[in-house]
Protein backbone atom coordinates (compact mmCIF):
# COMPACT_ATOMS: atom_id res chain seq x y z
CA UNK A 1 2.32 5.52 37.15
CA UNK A 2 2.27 5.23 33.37
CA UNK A 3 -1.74 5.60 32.54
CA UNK A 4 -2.62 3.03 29.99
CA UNK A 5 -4.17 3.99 26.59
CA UNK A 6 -7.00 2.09 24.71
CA UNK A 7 -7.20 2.45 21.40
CA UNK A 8 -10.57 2.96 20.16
CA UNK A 9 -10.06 1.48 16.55
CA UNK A 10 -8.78 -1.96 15.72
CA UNK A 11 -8.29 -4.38 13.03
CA UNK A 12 -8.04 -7.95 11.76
CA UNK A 13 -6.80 -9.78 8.56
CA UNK A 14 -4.79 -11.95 7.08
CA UNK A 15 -8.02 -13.67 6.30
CA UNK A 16 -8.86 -16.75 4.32
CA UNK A 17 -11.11 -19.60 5.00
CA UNK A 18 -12.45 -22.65 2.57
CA UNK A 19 -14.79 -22.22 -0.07
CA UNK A 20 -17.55 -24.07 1.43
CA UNK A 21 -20.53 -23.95 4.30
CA UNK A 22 -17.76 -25.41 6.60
CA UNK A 23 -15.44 -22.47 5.82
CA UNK A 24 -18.23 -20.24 5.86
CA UNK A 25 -19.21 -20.98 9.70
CA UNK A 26 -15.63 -21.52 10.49
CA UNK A 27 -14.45 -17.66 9.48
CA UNK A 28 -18.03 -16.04 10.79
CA UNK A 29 -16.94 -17.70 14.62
CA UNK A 30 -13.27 -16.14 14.48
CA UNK A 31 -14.30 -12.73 13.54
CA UNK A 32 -17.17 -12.90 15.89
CA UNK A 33 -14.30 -14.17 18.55
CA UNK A 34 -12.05 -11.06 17.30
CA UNK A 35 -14.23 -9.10 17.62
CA UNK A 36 -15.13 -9.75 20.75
CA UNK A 37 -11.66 -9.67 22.34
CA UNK A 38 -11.63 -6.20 20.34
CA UNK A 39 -14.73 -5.04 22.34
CA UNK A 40 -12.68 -6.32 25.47
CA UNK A 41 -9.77 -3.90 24.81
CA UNK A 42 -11.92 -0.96 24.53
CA UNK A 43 -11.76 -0.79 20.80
CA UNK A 44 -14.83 0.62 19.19
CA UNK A 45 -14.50 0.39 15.86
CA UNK A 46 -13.13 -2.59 13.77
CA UNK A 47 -11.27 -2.58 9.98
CA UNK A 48 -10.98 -5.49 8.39
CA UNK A 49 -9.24 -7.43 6.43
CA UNK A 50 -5.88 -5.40 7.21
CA UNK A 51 -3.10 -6.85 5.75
CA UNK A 52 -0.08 -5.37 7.55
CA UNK A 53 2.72 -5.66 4.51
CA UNK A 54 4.90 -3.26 2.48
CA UNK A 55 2.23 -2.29 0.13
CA UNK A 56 -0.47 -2.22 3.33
CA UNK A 57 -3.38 -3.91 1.41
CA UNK A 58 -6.66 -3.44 3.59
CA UNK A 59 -9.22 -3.71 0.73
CA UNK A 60 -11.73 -6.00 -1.12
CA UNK A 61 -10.51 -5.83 -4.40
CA UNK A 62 -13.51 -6.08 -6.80
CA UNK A 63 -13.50 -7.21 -10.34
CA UNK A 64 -15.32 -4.49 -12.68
CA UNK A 65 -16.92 -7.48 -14.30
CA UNK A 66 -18.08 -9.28 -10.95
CA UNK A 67 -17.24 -12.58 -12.78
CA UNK A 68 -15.07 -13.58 -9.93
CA UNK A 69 -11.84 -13.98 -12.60
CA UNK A 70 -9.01 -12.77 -12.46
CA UNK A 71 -9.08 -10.91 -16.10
CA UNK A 72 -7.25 -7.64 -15.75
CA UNK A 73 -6.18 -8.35 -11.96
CA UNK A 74 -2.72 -7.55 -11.25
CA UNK A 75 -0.64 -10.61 -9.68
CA UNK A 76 -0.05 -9.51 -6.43
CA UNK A 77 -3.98 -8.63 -6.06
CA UNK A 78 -6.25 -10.73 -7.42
CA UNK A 79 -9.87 -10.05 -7.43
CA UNK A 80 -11.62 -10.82 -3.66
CA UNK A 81 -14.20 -13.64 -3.77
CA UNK A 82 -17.82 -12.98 -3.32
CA UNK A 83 -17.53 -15.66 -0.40
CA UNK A 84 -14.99 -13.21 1.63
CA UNK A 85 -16.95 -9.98 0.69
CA UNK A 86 -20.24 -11.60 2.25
CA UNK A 87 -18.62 -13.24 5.61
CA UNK A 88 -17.81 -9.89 6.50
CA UNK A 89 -21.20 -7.83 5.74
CA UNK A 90 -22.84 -10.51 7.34
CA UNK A 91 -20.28 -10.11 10.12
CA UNK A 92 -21.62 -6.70 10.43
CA UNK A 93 -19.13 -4.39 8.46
CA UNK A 94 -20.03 -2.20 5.84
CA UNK A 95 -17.61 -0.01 3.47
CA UNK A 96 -15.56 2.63 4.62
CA UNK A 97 -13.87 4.09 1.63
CA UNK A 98 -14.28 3.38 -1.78
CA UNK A 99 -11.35 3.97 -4.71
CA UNK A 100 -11.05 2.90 -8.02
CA UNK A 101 -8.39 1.83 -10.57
CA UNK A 102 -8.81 0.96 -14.15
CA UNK A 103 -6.59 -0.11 -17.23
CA UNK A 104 -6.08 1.70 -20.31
CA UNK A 105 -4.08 0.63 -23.61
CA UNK A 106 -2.41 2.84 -26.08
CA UNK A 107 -2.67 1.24 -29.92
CA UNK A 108 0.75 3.43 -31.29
CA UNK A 109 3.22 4.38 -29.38
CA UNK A 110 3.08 7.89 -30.84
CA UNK A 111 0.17 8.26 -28.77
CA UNK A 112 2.57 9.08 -25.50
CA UNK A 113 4.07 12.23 -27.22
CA UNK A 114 1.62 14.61 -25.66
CA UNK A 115 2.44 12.91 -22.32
CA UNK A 116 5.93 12.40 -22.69
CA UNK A 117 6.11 16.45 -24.03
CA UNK A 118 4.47 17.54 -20.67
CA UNK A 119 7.31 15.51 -18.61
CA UNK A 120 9.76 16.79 -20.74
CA UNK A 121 8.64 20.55 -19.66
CA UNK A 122 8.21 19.82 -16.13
CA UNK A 123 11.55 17.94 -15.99
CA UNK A 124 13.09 20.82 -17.32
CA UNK A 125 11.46 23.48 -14.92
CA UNK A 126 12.61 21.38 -12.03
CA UNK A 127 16.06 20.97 -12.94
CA UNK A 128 16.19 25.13 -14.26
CA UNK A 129 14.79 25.81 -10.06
CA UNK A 130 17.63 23.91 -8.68
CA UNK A 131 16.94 21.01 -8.14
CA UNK A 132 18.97 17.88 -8.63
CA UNK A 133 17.55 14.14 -10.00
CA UNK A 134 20.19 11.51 -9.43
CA UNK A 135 20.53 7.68 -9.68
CA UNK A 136 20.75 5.99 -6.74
CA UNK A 137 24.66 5.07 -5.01
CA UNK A 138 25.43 1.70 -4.82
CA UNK A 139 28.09 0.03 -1.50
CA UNK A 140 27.50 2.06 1.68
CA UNK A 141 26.05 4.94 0.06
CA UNK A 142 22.89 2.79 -1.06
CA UNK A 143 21.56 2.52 2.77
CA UNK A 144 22.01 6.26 2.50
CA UNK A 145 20.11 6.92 -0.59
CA UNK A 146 17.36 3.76 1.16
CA UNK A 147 16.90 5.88 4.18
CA UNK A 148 16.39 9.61 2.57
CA UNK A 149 13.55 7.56 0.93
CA UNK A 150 12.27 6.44 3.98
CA UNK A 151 12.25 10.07 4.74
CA UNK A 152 10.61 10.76 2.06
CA UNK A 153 7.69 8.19 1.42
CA UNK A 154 7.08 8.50 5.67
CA UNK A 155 6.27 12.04 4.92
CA UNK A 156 4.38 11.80 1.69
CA UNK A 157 2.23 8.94 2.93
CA UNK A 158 1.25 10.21 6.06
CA UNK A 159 -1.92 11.48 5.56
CA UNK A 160 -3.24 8.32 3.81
CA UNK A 161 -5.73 6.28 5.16
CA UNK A 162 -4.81 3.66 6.91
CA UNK A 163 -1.59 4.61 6.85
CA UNK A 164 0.77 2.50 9.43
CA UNK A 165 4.41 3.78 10.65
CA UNK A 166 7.35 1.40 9.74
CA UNK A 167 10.41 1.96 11.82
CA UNK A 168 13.45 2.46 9.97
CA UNK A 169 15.13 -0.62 10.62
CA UNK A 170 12.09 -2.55 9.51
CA UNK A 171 11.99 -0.13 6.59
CA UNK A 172 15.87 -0.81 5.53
CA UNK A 173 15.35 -4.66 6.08
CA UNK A 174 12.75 -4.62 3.60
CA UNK A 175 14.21 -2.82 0.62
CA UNK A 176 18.03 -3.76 0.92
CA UNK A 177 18.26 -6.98 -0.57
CA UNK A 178 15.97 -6.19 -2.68
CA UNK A 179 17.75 -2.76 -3.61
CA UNK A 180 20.94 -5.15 -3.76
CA UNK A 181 19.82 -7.86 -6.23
CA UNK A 182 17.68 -6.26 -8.49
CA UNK A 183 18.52 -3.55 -11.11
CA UNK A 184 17.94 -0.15 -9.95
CA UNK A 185 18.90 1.89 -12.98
CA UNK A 186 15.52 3.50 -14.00
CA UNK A 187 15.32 4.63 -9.81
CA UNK A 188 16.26 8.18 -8.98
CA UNK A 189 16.34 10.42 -6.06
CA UNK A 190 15.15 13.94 -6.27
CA UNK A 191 16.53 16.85 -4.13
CA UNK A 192 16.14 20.06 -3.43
CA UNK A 193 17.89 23.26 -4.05
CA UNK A 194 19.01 22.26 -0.76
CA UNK A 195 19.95 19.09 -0.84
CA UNK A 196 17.02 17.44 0.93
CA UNK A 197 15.43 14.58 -0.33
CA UNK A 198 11.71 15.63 -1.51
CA UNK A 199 10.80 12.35 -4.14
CA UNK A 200 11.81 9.36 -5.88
């Protein structure tokens, strides 16, 4: 027999609903109903919205402003409505981690020497150990070059939160057309003395 596992943490998302009392009532019902079915399977504690996609988005963004515009907002995550940010503390969830991410704007461009200086130094020290920073292979080599980065970003991200496994295939399915049509001439692959992949 194969003993069955309950999870004790779910999640739901991909969440949207009309701004009006209609939509209002409409979303409170299905996350009471998801919920619910949750509670069913054992689970015990709930996330929401998730937003299973490449970049993993399972946040209210918040505008610093709390105007509700989009001023500053990058385009593939504009600011959450107050209307989505209530339906869900009224649905009973409350914050579970809290990060922050602001914009900053140089007047001269002289003003990235000191920066650009300190990458120059540790560029230098990293090539001087050993190591090797390439540009990626293009043909058959490219799904190479694709998967040591799958390596690579499945180790570094690991230990975020949240974090969700993508299997490989998913993984290649996802980058290589997009690998294949765009330009990839700033991307590079770093390895080790060895000849590992450690970044990109």
């Amino acid at each position: 027999d194969i003993p069955i596992v309950r999870r004790v943490e779910g999640s739901l998302g991909f969440f949207d609903c009309a701004p009006s009392d209609e939509g209002r009532e409409s979303a409170m019902h299905l996350i009471k109903i998801a919920i619910d079915w949750l509670r069913q399977e054992g689970v015990r504690t709930v996330f929401g919205p998730m937003d299973f996609n490449s970049w993993f988005q399972y946040r209210f963004k918040i505008s610093g402003n709390e105007a509700g515009n989009n001023d500053g907002d990058l385009p593939w995550e504009p600011s959450s409505s107050t209307l989505h940010r209530g339906i869900f503390i009224d649905s009973g969830f409350t914050d579970s981690i809290h990060f922050s991410s602001f914009f900053f704007e140089l007047e001269r461009p002289t003003d990235w020497d000191p920066y650009l200086a300190q990458v120059e130094r540790q560029h230098t020290a990293l090539l001087s150990s050993g190591f090797t920073i390439r540009p990626l292979r293009t043909g058959s080599q490219l799904r190479e070059d694709l998967m040591q980065i799958y390596k690579v970003s499945k180790s570094a991200f690991a230990q975020n939160p949240m974090y969700e496994d993508i299997p490989p295939d998913i993984f290649m399915r996802m980058t290589e057309a997009s690998a294949t049509s765009s330009d990839m001439g700033a991307s590079r692959l770093c390895l080790s003395p060895q000849g590992d992949p450690v970044g990109f």
